[in-house]
N, C-alpha and C. Protein backbone atom coordinates (compact mmCIF):
# COMPACT_ATOMS: atom_id res chain seq x y z
N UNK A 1 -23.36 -0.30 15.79
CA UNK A 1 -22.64 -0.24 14.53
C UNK A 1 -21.29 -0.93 14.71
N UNK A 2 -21.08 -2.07 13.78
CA UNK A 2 -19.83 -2.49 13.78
C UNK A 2 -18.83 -1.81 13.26
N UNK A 3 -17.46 -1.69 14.11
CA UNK A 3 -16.28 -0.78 13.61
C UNK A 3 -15.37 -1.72 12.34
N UNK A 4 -15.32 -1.16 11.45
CA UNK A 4 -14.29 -1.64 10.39
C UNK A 4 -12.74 -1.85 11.18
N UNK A 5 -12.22 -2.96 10.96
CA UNK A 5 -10.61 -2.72 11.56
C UNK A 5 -9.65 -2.53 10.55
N UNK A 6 -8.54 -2.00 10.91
CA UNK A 6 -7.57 -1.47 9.90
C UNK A 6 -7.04 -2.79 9.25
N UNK A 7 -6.84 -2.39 7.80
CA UNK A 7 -6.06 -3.70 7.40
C UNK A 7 -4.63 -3.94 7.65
N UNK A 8 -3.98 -5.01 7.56
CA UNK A 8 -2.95 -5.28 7.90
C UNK A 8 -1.96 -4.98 7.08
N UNK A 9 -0.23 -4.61 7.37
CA UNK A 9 -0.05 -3.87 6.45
C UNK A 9 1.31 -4.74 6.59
N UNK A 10 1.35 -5.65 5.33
CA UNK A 10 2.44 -6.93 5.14
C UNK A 10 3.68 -6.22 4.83
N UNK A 11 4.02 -5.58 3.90
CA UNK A 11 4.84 -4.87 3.37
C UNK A 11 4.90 -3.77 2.72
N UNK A 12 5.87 -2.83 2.96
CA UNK A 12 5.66 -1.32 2.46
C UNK A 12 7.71 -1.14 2.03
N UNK A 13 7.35 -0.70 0.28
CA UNK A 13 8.80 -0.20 0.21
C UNK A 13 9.26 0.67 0.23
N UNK A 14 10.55 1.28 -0.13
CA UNK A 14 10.83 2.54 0.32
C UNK A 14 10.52 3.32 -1.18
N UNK A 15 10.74 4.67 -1.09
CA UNK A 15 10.36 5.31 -2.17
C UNK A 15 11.05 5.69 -3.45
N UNK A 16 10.80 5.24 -4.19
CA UNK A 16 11.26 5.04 -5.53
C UNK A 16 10.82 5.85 -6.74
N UNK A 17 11.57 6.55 -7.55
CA UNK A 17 11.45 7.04 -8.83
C UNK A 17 11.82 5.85 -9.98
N UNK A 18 10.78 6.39 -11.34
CA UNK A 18 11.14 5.56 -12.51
C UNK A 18 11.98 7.02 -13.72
N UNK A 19 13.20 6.54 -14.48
CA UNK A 19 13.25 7.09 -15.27
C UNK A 19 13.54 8.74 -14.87
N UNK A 20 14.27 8.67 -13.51
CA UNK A 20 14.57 10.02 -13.30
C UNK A 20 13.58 10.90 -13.00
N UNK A 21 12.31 10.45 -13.14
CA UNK A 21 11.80 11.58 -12.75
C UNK A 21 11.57 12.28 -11.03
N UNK A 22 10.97 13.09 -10.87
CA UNK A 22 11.05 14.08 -9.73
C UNK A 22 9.91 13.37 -8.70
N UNK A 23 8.85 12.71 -8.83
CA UNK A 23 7.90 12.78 -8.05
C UNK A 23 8.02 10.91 -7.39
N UNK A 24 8.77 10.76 -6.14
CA UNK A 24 8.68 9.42 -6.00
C UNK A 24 7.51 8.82 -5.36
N UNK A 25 7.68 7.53 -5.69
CA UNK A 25 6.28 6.46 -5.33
C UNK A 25 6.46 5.43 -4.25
N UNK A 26 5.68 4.80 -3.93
CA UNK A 26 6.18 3.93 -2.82
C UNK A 26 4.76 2.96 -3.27
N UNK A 27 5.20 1.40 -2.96
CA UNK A 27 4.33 0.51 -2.95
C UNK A 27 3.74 -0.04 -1.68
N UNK A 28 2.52 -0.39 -1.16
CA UNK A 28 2.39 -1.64 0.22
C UNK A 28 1.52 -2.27 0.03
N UNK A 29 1.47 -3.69 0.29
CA UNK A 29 1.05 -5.03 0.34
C UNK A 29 0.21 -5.08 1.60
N UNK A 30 -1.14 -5.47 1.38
CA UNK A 30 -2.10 -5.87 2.51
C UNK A 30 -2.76 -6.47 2.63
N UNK A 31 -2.93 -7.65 3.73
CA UNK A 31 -3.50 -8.63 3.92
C UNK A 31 -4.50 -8.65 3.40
N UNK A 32 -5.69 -9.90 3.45
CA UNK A 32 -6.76 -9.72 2.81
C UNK A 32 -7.72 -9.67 4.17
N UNK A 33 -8.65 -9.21 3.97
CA UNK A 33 -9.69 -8.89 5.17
C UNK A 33 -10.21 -10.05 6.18
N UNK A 34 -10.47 -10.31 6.83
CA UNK A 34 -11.48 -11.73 7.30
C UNK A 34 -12.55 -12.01 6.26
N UNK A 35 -12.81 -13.16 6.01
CA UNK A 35 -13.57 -13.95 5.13
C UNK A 35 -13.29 -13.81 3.36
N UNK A 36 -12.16 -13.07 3.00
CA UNK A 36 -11.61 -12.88 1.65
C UNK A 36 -9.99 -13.78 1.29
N UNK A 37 -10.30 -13.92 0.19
CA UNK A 37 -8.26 -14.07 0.06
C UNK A 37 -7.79 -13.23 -0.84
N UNK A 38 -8.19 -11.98 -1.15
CA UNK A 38 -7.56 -11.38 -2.13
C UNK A 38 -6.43 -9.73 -1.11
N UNK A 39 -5.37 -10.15 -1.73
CA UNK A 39 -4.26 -9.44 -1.20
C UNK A 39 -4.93 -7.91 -1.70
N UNK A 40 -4.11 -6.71 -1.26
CA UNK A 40 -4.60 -5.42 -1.71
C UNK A 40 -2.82 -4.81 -1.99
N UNK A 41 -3.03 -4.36 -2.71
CA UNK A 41 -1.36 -3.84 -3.30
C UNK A 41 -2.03 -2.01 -3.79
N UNK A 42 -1.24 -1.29 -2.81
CA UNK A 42 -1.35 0.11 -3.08
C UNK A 42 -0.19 0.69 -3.80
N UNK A 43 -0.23 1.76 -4.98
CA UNK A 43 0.83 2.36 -5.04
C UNK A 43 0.58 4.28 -5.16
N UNK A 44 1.10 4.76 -3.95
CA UNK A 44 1.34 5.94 -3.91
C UNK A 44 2.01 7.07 -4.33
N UNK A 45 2.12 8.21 -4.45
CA UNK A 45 3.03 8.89 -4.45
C UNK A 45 3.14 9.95 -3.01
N UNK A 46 4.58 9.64 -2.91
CA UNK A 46 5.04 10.35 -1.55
C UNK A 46 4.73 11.67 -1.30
N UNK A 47 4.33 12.39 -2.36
CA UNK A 47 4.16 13.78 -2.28
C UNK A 47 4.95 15.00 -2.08
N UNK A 48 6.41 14.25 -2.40
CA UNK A 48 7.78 15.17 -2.24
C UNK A 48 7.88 16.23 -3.19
């Protein structure tokens, strides 16, 4: 079984609120896989 490898992780910002509110988010940018060109853009929440 071939192992999946982690994707690469271009950029990650720091954590940010919109509009005052309480629960901040954070964005990160990731390479695209071998044999793709499409970037992957996550956005989270920090869970504070």
């Amino acid at each position: 079984m071939a192992t999946r490898s982690q994707p690469k992780l271009l950029a990650q910002g720091k954590p940010r609120t919109t509009d005052g509110s309480a629960r901040p988010w954070r964005g990160r940018l990731y390479a695209p896989s071998a044999g793709s060109n499409k970037y992957r853009c996550v956005l989270q929440g920090t869970g504070r």
